[in-house]
C-alpha atoms as a PDB file:
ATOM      1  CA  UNK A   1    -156.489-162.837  78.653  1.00  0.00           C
ATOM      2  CA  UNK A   2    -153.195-161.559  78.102  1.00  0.00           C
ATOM      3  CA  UNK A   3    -151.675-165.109  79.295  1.00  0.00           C
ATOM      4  CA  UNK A   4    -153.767-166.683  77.035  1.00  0.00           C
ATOM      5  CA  UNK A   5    -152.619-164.489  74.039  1.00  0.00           C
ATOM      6  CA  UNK A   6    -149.296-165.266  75.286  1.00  0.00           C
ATOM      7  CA  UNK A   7    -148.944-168.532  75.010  1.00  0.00           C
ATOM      8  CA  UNK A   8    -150.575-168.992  71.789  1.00  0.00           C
ATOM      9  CA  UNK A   9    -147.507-166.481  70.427  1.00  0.00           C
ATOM     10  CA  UNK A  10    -145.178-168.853  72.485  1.00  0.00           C
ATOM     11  CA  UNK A  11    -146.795-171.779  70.774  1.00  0.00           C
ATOM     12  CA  UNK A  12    -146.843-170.437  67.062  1.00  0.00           C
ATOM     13  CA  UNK A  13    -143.145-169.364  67.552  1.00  0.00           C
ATOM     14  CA  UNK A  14    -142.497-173.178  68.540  1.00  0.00           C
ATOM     15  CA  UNK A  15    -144.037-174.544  65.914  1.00  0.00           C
ATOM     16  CA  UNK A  16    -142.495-172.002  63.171  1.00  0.00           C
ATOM     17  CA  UNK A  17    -139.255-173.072  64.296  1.00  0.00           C
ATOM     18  CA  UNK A  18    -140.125-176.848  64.648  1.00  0.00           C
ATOM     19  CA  UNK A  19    -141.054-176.072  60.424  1.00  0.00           C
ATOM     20  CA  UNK A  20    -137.821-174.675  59.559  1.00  0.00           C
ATOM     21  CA  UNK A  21    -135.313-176.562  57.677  1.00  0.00           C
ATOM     22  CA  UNK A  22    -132.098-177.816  58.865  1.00  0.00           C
ATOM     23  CA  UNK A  23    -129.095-175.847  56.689  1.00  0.00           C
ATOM     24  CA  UNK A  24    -126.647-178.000  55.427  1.00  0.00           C
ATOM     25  CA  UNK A  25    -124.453-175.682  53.881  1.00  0.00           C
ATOM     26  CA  UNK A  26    -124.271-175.123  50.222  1.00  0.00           C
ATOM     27  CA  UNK A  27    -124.604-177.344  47.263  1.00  0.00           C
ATOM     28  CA  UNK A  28    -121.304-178.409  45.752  1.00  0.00           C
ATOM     29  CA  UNK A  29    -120.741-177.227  42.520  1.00  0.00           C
ATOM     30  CA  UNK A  30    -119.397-179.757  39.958  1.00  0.00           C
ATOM     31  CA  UNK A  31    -118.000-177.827  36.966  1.00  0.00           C
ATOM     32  CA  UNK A  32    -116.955-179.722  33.513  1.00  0.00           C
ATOM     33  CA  UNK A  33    -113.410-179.960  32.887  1.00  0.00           C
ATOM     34  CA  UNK A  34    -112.087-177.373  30.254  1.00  0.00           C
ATOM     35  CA  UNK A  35    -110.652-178.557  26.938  1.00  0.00           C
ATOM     36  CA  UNK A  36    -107.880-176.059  26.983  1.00  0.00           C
ATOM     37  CA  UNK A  37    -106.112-174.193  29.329  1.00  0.00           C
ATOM     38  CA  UNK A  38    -106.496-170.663  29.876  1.00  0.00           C
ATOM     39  CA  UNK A  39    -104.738-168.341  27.200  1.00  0.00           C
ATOM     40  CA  UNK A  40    -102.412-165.638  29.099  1.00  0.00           C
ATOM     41  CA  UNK A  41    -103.705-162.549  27.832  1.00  0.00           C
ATOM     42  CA  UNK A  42    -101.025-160.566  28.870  1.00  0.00           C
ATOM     43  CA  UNK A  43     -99.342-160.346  25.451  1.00  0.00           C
ATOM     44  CA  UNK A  44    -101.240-162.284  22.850  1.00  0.00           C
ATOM     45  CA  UNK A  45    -100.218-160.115  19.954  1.00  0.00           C
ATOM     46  CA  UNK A  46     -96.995-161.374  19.781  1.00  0.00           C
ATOM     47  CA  UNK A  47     -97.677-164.525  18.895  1.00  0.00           C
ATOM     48  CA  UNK A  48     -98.508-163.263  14.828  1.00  0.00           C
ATOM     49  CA  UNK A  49     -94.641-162.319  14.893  1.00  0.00           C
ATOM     50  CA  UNK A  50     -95.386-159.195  13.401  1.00  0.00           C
ATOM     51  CA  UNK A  51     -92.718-156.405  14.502  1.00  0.00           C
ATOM     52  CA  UNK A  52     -94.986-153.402  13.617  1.00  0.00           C
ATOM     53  CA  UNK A  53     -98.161-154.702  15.282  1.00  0.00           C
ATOM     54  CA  UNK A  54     -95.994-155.528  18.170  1.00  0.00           C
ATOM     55  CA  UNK A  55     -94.603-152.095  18.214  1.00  0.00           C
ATOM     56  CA  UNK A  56     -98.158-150.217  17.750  1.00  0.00           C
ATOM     57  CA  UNK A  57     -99.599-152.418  20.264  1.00  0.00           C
ATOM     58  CA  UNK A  58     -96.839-151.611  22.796  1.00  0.00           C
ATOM     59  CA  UNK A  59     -97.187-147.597  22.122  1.00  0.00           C
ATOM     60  CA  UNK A  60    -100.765-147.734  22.833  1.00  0.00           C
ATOM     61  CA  UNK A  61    -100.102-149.939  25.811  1.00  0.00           C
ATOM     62  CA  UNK A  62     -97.369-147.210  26.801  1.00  0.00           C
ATOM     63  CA  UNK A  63     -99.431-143.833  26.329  1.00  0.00           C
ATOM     64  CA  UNK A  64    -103.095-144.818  27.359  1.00  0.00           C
ATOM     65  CA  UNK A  65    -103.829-142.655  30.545  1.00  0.00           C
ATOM     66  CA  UNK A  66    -106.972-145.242  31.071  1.00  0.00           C
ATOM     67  CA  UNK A  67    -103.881-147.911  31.676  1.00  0.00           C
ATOM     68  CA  UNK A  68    -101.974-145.667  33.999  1.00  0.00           C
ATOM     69  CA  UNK A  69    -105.163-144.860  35.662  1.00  0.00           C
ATOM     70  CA  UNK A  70    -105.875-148.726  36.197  1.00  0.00           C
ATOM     71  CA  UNK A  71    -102.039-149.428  37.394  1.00  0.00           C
ATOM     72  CA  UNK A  72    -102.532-146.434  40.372  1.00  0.00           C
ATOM     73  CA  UNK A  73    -106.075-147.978  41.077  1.00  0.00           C
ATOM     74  CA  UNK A  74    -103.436-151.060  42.150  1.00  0.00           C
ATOM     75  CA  UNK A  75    -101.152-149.312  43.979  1.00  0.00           C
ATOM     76  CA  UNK A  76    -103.748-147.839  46.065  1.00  0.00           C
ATOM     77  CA  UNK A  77    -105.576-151.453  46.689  1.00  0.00           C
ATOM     78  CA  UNK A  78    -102.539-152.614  47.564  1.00  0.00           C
ATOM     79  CA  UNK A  79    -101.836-149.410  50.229  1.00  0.00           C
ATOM     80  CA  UNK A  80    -105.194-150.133  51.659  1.00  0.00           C
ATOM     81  CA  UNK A  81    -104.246-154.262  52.217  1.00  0.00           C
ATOM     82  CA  UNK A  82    -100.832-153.243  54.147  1.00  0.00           C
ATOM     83  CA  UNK A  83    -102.700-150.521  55.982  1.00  0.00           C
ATOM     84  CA  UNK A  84    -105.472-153.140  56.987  1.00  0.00           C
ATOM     85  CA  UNK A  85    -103.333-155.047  58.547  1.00  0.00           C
ATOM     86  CA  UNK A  86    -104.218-154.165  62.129  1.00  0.00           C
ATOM     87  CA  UNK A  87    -103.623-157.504  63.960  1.00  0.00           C
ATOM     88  CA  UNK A  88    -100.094-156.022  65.210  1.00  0.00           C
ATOM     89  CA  UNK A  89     -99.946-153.582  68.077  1.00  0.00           C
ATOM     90  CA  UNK A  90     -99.191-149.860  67.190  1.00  0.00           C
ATOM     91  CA  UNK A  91     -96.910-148.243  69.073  1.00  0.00           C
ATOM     92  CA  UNK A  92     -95.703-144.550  69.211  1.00  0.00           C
ATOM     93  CA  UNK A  93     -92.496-143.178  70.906  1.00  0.00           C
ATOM     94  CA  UNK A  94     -92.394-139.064  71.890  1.00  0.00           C
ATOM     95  CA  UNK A  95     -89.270-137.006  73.082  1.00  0.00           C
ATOM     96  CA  UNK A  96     -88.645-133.855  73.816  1.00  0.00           C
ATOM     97  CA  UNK A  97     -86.097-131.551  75.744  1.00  0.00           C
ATOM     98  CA  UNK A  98     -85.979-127.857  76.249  1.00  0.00           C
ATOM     99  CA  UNK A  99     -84.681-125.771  78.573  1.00  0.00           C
ATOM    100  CA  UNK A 100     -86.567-122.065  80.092  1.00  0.00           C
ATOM    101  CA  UNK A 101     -85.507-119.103  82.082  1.00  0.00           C
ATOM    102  CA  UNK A 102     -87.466-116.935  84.065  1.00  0.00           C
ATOM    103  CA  UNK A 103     -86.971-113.254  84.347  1.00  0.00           C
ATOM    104  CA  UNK A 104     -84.007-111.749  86.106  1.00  0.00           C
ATOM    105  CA  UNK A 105     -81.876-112.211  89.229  1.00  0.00           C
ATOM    106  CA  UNK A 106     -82.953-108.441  89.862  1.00  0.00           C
ATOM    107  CA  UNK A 107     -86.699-108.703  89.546  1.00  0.00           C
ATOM    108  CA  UNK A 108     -86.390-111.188  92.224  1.00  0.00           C
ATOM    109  CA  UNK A 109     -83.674-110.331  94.659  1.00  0.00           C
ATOM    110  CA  UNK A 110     -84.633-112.925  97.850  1.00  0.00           C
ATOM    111  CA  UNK A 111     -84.324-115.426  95.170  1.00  0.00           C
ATOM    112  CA  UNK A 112     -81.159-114.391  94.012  1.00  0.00           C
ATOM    113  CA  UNK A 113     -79.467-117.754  95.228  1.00  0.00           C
ATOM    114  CA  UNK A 114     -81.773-119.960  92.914  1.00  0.00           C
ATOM    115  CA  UNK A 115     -80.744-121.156  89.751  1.00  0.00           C
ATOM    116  CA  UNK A 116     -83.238-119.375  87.197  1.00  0.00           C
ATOM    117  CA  UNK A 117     -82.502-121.778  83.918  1.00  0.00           C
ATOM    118  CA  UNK A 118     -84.587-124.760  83.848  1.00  0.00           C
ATOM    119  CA  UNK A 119     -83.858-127.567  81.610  1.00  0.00           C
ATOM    120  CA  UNK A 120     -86.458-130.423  80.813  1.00  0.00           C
ATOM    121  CA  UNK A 121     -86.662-134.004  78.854  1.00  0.00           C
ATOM    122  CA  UNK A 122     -89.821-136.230  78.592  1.00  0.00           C
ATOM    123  CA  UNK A 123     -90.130-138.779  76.661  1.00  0.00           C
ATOM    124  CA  UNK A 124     -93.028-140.785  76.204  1.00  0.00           C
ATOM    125  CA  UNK A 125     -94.148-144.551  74.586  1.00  0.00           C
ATOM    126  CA  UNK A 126     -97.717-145.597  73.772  1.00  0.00           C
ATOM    127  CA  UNK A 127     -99.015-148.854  72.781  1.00  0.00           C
ATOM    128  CA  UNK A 128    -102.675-149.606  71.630  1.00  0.00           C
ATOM    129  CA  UNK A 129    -103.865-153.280  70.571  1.00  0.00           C
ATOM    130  CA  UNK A 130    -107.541-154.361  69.280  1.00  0.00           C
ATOM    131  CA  UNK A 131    -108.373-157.577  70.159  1.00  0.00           C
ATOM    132  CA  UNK A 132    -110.562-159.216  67.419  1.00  0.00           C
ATOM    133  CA  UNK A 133    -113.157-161.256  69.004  1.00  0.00           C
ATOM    134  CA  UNK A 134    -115.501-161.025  66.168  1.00  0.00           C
ATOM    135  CA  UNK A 135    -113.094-160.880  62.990  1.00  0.00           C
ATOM    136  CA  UNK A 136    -114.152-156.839  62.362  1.00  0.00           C
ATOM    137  CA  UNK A 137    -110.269-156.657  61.428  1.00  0.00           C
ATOM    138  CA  UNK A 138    -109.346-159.767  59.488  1.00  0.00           C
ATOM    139  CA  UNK A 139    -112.897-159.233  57.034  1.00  0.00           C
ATOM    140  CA  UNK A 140    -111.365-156.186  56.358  1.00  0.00           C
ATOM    141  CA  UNK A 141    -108.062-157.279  55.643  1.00  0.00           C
ATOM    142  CA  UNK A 142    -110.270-159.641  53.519  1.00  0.00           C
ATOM    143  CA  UNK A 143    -112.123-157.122  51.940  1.00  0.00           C
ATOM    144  CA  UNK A 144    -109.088-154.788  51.064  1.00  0.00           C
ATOM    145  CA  UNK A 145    -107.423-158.065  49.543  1.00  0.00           C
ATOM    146  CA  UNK A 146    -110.054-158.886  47.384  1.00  0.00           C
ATOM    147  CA  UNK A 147    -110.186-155.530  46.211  1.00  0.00           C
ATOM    148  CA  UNK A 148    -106.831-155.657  45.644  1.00  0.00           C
ATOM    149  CA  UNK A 149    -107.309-158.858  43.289  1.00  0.00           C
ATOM    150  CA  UNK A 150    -110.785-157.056  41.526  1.00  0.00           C
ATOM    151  CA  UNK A 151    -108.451-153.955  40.841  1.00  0.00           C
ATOM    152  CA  UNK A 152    -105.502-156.144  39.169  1.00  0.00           C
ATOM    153  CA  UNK A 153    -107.995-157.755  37.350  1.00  0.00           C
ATOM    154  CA  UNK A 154    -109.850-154.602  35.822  1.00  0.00           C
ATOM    155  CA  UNK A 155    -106.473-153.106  35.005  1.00  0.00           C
ATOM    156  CA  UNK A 156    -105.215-156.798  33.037  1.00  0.00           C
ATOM    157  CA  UNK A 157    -108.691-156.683  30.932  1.00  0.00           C
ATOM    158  CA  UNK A 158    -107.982-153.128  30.128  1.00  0.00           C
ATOM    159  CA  UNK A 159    -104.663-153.772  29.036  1.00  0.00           C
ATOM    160  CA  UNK A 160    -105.983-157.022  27.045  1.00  0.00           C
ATOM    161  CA  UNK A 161    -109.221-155.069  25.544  1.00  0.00           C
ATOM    162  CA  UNK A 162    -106.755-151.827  24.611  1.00  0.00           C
ATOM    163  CA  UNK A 163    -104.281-154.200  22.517  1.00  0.00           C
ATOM    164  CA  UNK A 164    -107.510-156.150  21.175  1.00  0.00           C
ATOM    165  CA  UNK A 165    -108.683-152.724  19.557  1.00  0.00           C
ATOM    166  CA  UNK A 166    -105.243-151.677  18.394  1.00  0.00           C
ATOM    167  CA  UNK A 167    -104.554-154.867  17.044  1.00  0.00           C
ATOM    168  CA  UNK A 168    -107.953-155.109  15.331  1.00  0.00           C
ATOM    169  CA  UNK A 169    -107.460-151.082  13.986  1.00  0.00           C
ATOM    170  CA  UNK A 170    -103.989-151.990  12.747  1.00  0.00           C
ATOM    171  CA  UNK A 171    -105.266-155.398  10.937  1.00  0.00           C
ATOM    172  CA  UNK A 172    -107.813-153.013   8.952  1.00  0.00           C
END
């Protein structure tokens, strides 16, 4: 009974996978070609050649903490990448020295010959390595760069929507 059941699972598990399709990767994507290139948003405004919305739009840019907030966001993606980065050994190097002395030549007189200051040194050097078989380590170096790229571009469409509405509140 139970190799009959058996081998009617083996047999329906053959024939599922006999029904499965054979992956061939993704579709490519054709895209259309654009008309234009890309506008750099980066400083738009000053192409009306108008000093005082240029200088409004650079004191908002200046003083928004939202801006500041985005630019540390940055900094901190780009901390994590270079921390990431654990395809190199690490390596640590200790050192010390000291010198002890026990209690007196009197407490101690059969041992009166013997030197009672002690001096020490020790140094010591460890190295640790992670071999990455599976790529744990390089997805997430990957990871951390592509955060690094999302946070750069949060913080250049915060910059482009902040002089967008200062531009727009200045042109009213």
């Amino acid at each position: 009974m139970i190799a009959l059941r058996a081998s009617r699972a083996a047999a329906a598990a053959a024939l599922l996978a006999a029904c499965t399709p054979e992956y061939r990767g993704a579709p490519e994507l054709v895209l259309p070609p654009m008309a234009a290139p890309a506008t750099d948003l980066r400083a738009w405004w000053q192409q009306f050649d108008d000093p005082q919305l240029i200088a409004v739009v650079e004191r908002a840019l200046e003083h928004n903490t939202d801006l500041v907030a985005a630019a540390g966001r940055v900094a901190e993606a780009a901390a994590l990448v270079r921390n990431a980065d654990d395809l190199l050994p690490d390596s640590s190097l200790r050192a010390s020295a000291g010198r002890n002395q026990t209690s007196d030549r009197n407490a101690f007189p059969r041992f009166s010959v013997i030197d009672r200051a002690n001096a020490f040194h020790t140094i010591g050097i460890d190295a640790t390595w992670e071999l990455d078989l599976w790529g744990r380590i390089r997805a997430g170096h990957d990871a951390a760069e592509a955060d690094l790229l999302r946070s750069d571009a949060l913080r250049d469409s915060l910059r482009a929507s902040l002089a967008a509405r200062t531009a727009q509140s200045y042109l009213r």
